[in-house]
Protein backbone atom coordinates (compact mmCIF):
# COMPACT_ATOMS: atom_id res chain seq x y z
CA UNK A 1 -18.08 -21.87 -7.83
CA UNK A 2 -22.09 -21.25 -7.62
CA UNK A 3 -22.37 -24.50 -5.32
CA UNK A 4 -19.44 -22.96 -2.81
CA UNK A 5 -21.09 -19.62 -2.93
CA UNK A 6 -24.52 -20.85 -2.05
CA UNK A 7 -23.93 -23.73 -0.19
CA UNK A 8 -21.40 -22.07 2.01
CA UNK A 9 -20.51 -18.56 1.75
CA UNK A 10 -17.87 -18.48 4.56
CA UNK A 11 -16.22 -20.52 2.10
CA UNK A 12 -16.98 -18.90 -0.65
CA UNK A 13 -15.25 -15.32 0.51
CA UNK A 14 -12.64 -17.20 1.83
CA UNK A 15 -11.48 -18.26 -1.91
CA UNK A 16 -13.04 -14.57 -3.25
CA UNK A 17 -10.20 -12.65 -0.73
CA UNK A 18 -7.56 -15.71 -1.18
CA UNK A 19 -7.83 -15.96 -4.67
CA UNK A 20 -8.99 -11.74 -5.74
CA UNK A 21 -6.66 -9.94 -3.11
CA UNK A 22 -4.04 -12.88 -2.25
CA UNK A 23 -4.61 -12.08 1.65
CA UNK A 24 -3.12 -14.77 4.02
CA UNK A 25 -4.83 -16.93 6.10
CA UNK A 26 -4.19 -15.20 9.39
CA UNK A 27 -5.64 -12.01 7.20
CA UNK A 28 -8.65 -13.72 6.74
CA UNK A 29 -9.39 -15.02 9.33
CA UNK A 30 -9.44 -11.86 11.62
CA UNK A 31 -10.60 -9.19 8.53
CA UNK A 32 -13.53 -6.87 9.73
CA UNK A 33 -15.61 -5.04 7.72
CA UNK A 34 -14.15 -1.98 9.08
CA UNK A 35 -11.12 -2.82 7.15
CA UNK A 36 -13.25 -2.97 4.10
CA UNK A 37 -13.26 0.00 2.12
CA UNK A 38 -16.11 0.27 -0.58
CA UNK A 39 -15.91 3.57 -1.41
CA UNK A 40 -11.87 3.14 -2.66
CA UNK A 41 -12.33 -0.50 -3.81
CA UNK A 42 -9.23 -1.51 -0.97
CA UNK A 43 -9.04 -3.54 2.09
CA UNK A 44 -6.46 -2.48 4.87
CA UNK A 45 -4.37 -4.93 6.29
CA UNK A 46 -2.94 -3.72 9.46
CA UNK A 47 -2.26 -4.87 12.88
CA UNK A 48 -5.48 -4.86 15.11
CA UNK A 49 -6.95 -5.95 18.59
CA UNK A 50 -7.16 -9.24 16.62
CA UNK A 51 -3.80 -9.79 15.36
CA UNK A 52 -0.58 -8.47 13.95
CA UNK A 53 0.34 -8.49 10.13
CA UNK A 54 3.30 -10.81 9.60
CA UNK A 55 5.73 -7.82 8.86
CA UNK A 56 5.50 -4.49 8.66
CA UNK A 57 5.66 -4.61 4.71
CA UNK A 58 1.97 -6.69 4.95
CA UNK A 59 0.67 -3.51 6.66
CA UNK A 60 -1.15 -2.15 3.24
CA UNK A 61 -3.71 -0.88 1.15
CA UNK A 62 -4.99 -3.64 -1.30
CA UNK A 63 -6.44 -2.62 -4.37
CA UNK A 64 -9.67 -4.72 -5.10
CA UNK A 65 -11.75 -4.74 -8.14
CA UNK A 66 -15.25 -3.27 -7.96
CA UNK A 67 -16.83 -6.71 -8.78
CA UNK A 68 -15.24 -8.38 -6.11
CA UNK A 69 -16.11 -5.23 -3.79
CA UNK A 70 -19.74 -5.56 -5.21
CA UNK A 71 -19.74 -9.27 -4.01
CA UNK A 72 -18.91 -8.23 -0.50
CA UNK A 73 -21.13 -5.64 -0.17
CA UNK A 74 -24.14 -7.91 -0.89
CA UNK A 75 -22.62 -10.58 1.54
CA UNK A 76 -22.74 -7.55 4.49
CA UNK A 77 -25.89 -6.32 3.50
CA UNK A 78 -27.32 -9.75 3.56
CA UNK A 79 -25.94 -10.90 6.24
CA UNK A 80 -26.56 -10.71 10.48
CA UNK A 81 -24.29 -7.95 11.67
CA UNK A 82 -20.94 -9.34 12.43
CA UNK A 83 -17.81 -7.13 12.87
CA UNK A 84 -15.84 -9.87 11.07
CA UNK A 85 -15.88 -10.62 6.86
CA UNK A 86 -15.89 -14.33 7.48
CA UNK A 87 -19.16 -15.41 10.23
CA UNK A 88 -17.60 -17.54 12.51
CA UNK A 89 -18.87 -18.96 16.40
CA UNK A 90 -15.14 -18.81 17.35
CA UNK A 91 -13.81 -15.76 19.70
CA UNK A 92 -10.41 -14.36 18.13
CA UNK A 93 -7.34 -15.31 20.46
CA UNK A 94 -4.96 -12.58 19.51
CA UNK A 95 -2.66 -13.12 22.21
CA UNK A 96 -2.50 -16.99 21.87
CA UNK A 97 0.88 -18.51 21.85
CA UNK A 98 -0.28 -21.31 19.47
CA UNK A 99 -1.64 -21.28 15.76
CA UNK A 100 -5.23 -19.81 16.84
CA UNK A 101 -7.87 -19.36 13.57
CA UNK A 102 -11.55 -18.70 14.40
CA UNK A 103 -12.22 -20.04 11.47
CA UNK A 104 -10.27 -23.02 11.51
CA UNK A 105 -14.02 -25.12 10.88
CA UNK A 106 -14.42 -23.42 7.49
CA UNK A 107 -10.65 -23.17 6.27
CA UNK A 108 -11.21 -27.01 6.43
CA UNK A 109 -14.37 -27.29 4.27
CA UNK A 110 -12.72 -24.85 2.09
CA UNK A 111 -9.42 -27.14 1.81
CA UNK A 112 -11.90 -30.46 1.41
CA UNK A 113 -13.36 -28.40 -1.36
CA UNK A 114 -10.39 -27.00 -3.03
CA UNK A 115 -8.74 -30.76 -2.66
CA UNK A 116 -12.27 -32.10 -4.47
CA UNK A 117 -11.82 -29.66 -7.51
CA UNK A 118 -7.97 -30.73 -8.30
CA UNK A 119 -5.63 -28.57 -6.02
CA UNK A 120 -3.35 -31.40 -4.35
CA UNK A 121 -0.95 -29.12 -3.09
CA UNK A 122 0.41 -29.49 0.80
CA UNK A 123 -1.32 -26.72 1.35
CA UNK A 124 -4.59 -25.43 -0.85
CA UNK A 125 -5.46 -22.24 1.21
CA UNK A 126 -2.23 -20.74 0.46
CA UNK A 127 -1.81 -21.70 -3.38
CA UNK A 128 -4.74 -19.30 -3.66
CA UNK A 129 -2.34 -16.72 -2.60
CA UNK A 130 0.50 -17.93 -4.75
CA UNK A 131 -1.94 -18.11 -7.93
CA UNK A 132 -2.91 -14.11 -7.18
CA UNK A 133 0.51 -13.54 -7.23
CA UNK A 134 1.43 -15.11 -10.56
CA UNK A 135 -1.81 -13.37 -11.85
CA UNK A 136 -0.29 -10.10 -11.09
CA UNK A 137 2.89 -11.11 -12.14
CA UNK A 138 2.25 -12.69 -15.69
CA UNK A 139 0.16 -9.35 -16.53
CA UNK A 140 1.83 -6.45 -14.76
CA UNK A 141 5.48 -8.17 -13.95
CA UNK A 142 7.46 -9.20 -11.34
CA UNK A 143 7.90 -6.01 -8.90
CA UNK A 144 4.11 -5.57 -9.17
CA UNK A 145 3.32 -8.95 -7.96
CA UNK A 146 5.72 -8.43 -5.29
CA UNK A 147 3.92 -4.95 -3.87
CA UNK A 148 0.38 -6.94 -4.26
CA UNK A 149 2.02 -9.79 -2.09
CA UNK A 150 3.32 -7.32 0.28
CA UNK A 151 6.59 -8.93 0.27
CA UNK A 152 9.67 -7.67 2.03
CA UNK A 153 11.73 -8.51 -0.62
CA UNK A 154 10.93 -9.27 -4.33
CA UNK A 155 13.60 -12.57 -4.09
CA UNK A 156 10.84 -13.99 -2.03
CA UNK A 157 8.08 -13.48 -4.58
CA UNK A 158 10.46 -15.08 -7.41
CA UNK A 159 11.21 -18.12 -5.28
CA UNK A 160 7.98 -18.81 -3.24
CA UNK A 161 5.24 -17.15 -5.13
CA UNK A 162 5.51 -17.43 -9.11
CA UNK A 163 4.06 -20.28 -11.25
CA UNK A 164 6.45 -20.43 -14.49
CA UNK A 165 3.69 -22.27 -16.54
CA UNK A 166 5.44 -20.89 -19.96
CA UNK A 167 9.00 -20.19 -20.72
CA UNK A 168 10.26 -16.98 -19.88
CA UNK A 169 11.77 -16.18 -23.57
CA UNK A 170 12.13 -13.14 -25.51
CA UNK A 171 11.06 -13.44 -28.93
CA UNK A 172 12.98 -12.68 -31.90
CA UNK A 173 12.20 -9.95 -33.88
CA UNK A 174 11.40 -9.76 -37.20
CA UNK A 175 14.20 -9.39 -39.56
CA UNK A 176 14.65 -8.52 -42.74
């Protein structure tokens, strides 16, 4: 990850908020700093001049750790001003009737990348996403992964979102 983060750092906070707060792509790609909250460790999704959220369950406080927050402080303090989290030449479009990302340029590097270090999944952006969710899930459960996802409904977390890697089994206490 120390090649992505210094050879491209657009890329490299692409993964950080894909992979560390399971935002979507949309999310990214339209985040501003004013949505960044240092002082609470969260990010804000919620519907902007930009863009819209995807539902009004993705409208949210995200809890992020303080390492990840201490990453993205250092990227805004040494960066150009920019109102956005990901630097990008593109204007947003948020009124486009088509699938409009300013970033679409770097979302592609970042999928050549991804693609180049073993993810060979349709889509690599968005298995960051699914991979915070079974993060969440294997260590604080199902319903928790859900509220992190900002899913509607917690069937769509159990069929979209969750990487069974091990058997879900009980195991058997000790008797006797």
């Amino acid at each position: 990850l120390q090649d992505l983060r210094d050879d491209d750092p657009e890329c490299f906070k692409i993964f950080l908020l894909g992979l560390q707060t399971g935002l979507r792509q949309r999310e990214i790609d339209v985040i501003t700093w004013r949505q960044v909250n240092f002082e609470k460790s969260v990010i804000y999704t919620e519907t902007t001049e930009h863009g819209h959220t995807k539902s009004d369950a993705s409208e949210s406080e995200i809890d992020v750790s303080p390492d990840v927050m201490a990453i993205l402080r250092k990227f805004r303090d040494g960066e150009p001003q920019s109102e956005f989290v990901i630097r990008s030449e593109v204007a947003p479009r948020p009124n486009a009737n088509y699938g409009h990302y300013r970033c679409q340029s770097i979302f592609r590097r970042l999928t050549a990348w991804l693609r180049g270090n073993g993810v060979s999944t349709h889509k690599p952006l968005h298995e960051l996403r699914k991979e915070f969710g079974s993060q969440i899930c294997s260590t604080y459960g199902i319903y928790a992964a859900s509220t992190a996802l900002r899913h509607a409904s917690i069937g769509v977390t159990r069929d979209f979102y969750l990487d069974k890697k091990m058997p879900f089994v009980s195991p058997l206490p000790k008797i006797g």
